[in-house]
Structures are given as C-alpha cells and as structure tokens.
PDB file of N, CA and C in Angstrom:
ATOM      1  N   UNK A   1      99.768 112.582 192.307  1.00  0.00           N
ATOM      2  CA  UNK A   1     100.753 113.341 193.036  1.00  0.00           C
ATOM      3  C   UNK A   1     100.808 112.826 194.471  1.00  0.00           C
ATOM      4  N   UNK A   2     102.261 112.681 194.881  1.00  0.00           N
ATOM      5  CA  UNK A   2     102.033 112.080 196.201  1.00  0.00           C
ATOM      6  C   UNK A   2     101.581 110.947 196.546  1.00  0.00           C
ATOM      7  N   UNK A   3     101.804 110.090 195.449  1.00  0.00           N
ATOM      8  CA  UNK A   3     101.182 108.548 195.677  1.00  0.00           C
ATOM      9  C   UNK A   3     102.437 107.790 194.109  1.00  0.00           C
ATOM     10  N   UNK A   4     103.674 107.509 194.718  1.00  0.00           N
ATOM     11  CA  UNK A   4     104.531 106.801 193.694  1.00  0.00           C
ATOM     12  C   UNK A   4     103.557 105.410 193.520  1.00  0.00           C
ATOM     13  N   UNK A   5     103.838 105.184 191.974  1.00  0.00           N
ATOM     14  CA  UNK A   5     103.562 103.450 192.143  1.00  0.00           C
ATOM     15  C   UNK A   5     104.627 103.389 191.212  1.00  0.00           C
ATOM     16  N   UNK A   6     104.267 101.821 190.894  1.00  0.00           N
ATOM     17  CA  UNK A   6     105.426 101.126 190.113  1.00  0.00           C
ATOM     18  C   UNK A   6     104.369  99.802 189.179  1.00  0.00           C
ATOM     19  N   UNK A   7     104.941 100.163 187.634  1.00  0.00           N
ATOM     20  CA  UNK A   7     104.172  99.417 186.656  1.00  0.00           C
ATOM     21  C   UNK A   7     105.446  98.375 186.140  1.00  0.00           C
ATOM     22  N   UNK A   8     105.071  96.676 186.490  1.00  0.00           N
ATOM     23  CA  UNK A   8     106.067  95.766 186.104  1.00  0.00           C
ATOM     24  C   UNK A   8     105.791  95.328 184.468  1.00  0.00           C
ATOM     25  N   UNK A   9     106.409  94.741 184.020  1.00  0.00           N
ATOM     26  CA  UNK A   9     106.603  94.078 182.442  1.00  0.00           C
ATOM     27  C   UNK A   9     105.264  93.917 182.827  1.00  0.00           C
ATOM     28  N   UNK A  10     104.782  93.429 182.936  1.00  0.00           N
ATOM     29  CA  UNK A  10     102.868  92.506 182.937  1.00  0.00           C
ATOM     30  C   UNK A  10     102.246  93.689 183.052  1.00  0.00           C
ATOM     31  N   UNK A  11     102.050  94.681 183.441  1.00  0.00           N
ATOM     32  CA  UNK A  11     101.259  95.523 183.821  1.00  0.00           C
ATOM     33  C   UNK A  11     100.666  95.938 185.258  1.00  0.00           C
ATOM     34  N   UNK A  12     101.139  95.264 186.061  1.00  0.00           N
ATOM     35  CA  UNK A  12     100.927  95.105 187.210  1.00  0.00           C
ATOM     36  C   UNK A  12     101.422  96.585 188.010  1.00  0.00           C
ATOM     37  N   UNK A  13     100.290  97.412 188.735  1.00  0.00           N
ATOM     38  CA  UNK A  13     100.386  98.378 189.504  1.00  0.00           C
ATOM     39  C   UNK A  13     101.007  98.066 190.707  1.00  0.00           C
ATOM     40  N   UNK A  14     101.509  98.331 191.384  1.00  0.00           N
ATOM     41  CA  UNK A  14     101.929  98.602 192.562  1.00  0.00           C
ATOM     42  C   UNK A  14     101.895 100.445 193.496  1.00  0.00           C
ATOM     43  N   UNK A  15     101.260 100.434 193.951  1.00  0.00           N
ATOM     44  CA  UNK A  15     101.116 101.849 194.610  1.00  0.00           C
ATOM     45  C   UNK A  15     101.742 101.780 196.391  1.00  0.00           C
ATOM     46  N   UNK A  16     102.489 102.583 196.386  1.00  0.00           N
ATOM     47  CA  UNK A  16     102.840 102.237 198.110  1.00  0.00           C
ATOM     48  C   UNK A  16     102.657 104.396 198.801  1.00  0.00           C
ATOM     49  N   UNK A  17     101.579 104.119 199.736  1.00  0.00           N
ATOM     50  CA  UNK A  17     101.275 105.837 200.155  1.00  0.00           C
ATOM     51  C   UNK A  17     101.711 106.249 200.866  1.00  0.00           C
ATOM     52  N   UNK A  18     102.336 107.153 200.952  1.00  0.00           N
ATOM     53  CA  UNK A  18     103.412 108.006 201.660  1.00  0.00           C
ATOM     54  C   UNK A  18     104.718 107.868 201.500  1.00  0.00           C
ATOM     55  N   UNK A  19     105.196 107.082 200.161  1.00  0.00           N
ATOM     56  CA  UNK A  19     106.552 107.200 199.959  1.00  0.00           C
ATOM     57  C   UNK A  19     107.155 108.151 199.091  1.00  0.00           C
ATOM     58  N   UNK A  20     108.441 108.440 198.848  1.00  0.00           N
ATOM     59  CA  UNK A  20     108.936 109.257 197.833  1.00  0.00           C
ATOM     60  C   UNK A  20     109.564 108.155 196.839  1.00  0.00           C
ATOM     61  N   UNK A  21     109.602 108.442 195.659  1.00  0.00           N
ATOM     62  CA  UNK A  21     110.347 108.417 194.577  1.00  0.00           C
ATOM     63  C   UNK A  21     111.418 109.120 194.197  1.00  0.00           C
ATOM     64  N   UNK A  22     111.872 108.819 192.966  1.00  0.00           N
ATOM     65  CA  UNK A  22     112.895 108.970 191.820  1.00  0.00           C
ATOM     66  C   UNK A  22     113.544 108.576 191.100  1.00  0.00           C
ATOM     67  N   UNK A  23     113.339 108.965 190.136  1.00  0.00           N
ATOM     68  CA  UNK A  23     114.796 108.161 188.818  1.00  0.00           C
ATOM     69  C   UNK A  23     115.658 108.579 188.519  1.00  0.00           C
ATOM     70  N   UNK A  24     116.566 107.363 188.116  1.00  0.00           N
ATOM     71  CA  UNK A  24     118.158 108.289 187.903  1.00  0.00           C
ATOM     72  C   UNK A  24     117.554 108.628 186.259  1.00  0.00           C
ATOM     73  N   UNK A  25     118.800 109.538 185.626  1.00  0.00           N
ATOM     74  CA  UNK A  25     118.535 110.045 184.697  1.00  0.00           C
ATOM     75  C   UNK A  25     119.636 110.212 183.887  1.00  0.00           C
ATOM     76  N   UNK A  26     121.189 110.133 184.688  1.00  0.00           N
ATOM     77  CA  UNK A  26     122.334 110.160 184.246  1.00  0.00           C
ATOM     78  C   UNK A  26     122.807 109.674 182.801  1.00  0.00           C
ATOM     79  N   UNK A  27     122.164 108.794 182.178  1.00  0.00           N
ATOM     80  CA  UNK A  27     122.530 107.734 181.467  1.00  0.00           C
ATOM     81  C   UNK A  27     121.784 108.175 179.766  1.00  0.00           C
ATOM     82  N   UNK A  28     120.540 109.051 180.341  1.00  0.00           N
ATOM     83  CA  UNK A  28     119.595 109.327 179.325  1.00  0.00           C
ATOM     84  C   UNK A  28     120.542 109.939 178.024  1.00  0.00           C
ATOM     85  N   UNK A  29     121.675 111.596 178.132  1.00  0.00           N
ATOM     86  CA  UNK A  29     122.229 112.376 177.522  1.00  0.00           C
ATOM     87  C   UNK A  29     122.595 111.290 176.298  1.00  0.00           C
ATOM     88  N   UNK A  30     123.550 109.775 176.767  1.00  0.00           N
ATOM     89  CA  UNK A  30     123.690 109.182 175.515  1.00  0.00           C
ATOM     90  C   UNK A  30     123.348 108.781 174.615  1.00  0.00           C
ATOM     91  N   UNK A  31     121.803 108.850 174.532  1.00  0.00           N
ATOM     92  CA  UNK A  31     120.770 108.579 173.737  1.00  0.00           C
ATOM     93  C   UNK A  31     120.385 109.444 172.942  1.00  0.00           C
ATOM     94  N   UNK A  32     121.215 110.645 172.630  1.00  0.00           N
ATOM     95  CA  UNK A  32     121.040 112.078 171.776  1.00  0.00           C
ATOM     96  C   UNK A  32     122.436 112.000 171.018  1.00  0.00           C
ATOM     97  N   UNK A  33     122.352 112.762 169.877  1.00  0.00           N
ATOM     98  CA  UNK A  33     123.461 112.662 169.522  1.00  0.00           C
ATOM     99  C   UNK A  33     123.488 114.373 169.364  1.00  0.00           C
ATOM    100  N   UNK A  34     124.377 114.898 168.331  1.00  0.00           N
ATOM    101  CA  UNK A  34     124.798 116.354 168.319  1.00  0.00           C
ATOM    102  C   UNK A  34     123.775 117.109 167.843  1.00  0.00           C
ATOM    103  N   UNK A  35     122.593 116.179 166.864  1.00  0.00           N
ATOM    104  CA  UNK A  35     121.439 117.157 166.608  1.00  0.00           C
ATOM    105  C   UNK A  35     119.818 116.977 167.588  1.00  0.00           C
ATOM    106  N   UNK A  36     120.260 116.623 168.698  1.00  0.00           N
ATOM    107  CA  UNK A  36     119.538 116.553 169.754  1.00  0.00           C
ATOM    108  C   UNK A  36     118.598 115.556 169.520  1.00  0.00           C
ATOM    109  N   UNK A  37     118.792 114.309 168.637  1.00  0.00           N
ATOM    110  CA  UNK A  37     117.340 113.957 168.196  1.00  0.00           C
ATOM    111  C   UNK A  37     117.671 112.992 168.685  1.00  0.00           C
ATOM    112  N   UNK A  38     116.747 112.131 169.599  1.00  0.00           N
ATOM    113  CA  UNK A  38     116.375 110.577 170.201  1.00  0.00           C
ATOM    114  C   UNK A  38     117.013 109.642 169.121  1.00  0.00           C
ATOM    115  N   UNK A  39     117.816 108.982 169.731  1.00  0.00           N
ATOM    116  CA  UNK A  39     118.739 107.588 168.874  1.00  0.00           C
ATOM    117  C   UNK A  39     119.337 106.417 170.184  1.00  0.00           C
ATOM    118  N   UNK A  40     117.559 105.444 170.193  1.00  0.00           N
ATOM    119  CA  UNK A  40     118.001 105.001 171.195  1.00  0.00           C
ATOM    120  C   UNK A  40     119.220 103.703 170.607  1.00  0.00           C
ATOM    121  N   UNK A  41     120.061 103.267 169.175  1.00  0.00           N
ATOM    122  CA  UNK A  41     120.888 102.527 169.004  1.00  0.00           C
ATOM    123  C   UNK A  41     121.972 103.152 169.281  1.00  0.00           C
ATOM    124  N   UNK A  42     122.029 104.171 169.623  1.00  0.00           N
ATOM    125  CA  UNK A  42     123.384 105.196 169.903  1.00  0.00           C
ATOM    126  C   UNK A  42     124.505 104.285 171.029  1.00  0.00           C
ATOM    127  N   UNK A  43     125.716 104.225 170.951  1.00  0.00           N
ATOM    128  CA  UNK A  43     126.425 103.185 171.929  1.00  0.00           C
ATOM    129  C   UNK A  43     126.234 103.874 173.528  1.00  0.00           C
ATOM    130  N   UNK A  44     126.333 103.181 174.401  1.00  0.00           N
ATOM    131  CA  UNK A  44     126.011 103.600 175.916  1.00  0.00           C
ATOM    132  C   UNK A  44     124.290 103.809 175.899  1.00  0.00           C
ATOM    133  N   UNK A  45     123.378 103.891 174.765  1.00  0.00           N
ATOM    134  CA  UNK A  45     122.288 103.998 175.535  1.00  0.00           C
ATOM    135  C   UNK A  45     121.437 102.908 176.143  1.00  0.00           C
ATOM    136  N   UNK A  46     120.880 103.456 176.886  1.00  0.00           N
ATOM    137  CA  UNK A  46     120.222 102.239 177.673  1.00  0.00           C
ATOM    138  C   UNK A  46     118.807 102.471 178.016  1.00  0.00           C
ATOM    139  N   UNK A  47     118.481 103.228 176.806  1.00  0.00           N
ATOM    140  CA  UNK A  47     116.495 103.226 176.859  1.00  0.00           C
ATOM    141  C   UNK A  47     116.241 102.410 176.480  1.00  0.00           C
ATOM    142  N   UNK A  48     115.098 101.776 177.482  1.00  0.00           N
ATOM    143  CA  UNK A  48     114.261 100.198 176.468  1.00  0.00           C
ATOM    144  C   UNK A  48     113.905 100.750 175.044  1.00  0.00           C
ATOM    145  N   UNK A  49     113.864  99.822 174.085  1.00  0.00           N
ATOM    146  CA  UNK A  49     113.498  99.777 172.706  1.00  0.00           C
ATOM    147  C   UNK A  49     111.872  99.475 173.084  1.00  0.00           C
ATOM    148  N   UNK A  50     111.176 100.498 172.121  1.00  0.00           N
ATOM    149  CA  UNK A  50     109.477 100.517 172.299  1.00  0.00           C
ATOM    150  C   UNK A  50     109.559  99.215 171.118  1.00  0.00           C
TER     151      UNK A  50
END
C-alpha cells in the first residue's frame, strides 16, 4: 500500500515511493458478454490471453 510498482514481460519489478497510480478500466465491460462470464475472444476485448 502506498508503494505502486510496475512488473514488465521479464518479470522485472520496478517500485517508485511516493507516487500514485492507476488503471484505466474502460475497455474491460467488453470482455463479458450478457451472462456475465469472462470471454476474453469476445470482439473489442483487449485482455492479454493467459
């Protein structure tokens, strides 16, 4: 809490102290469809594939 970092493709931490964060989130809703269930091939979504 109170300490954002940032984890790259490699794994690599980055911590910077005393900054704020946030993520957008706008984009997430298209990744649901009408029975609320996670479909990240759904068109417009844009969650990385695990």
């Amino acid at each position: 809490m109170n300490n954002p970092s940032e984890v790259d493709a490699s794994g690599n931490v980055t911590v910077r102290q005393g900054i704020n964060s946030a993520q957008q989130t706008h984009q997430i809703p298209a990744c649901f469809g009408r029975d609320n269930k996670l479909d990240r091939s759904r068109a417009g979504c844009v969650l990385p594939k695990p």
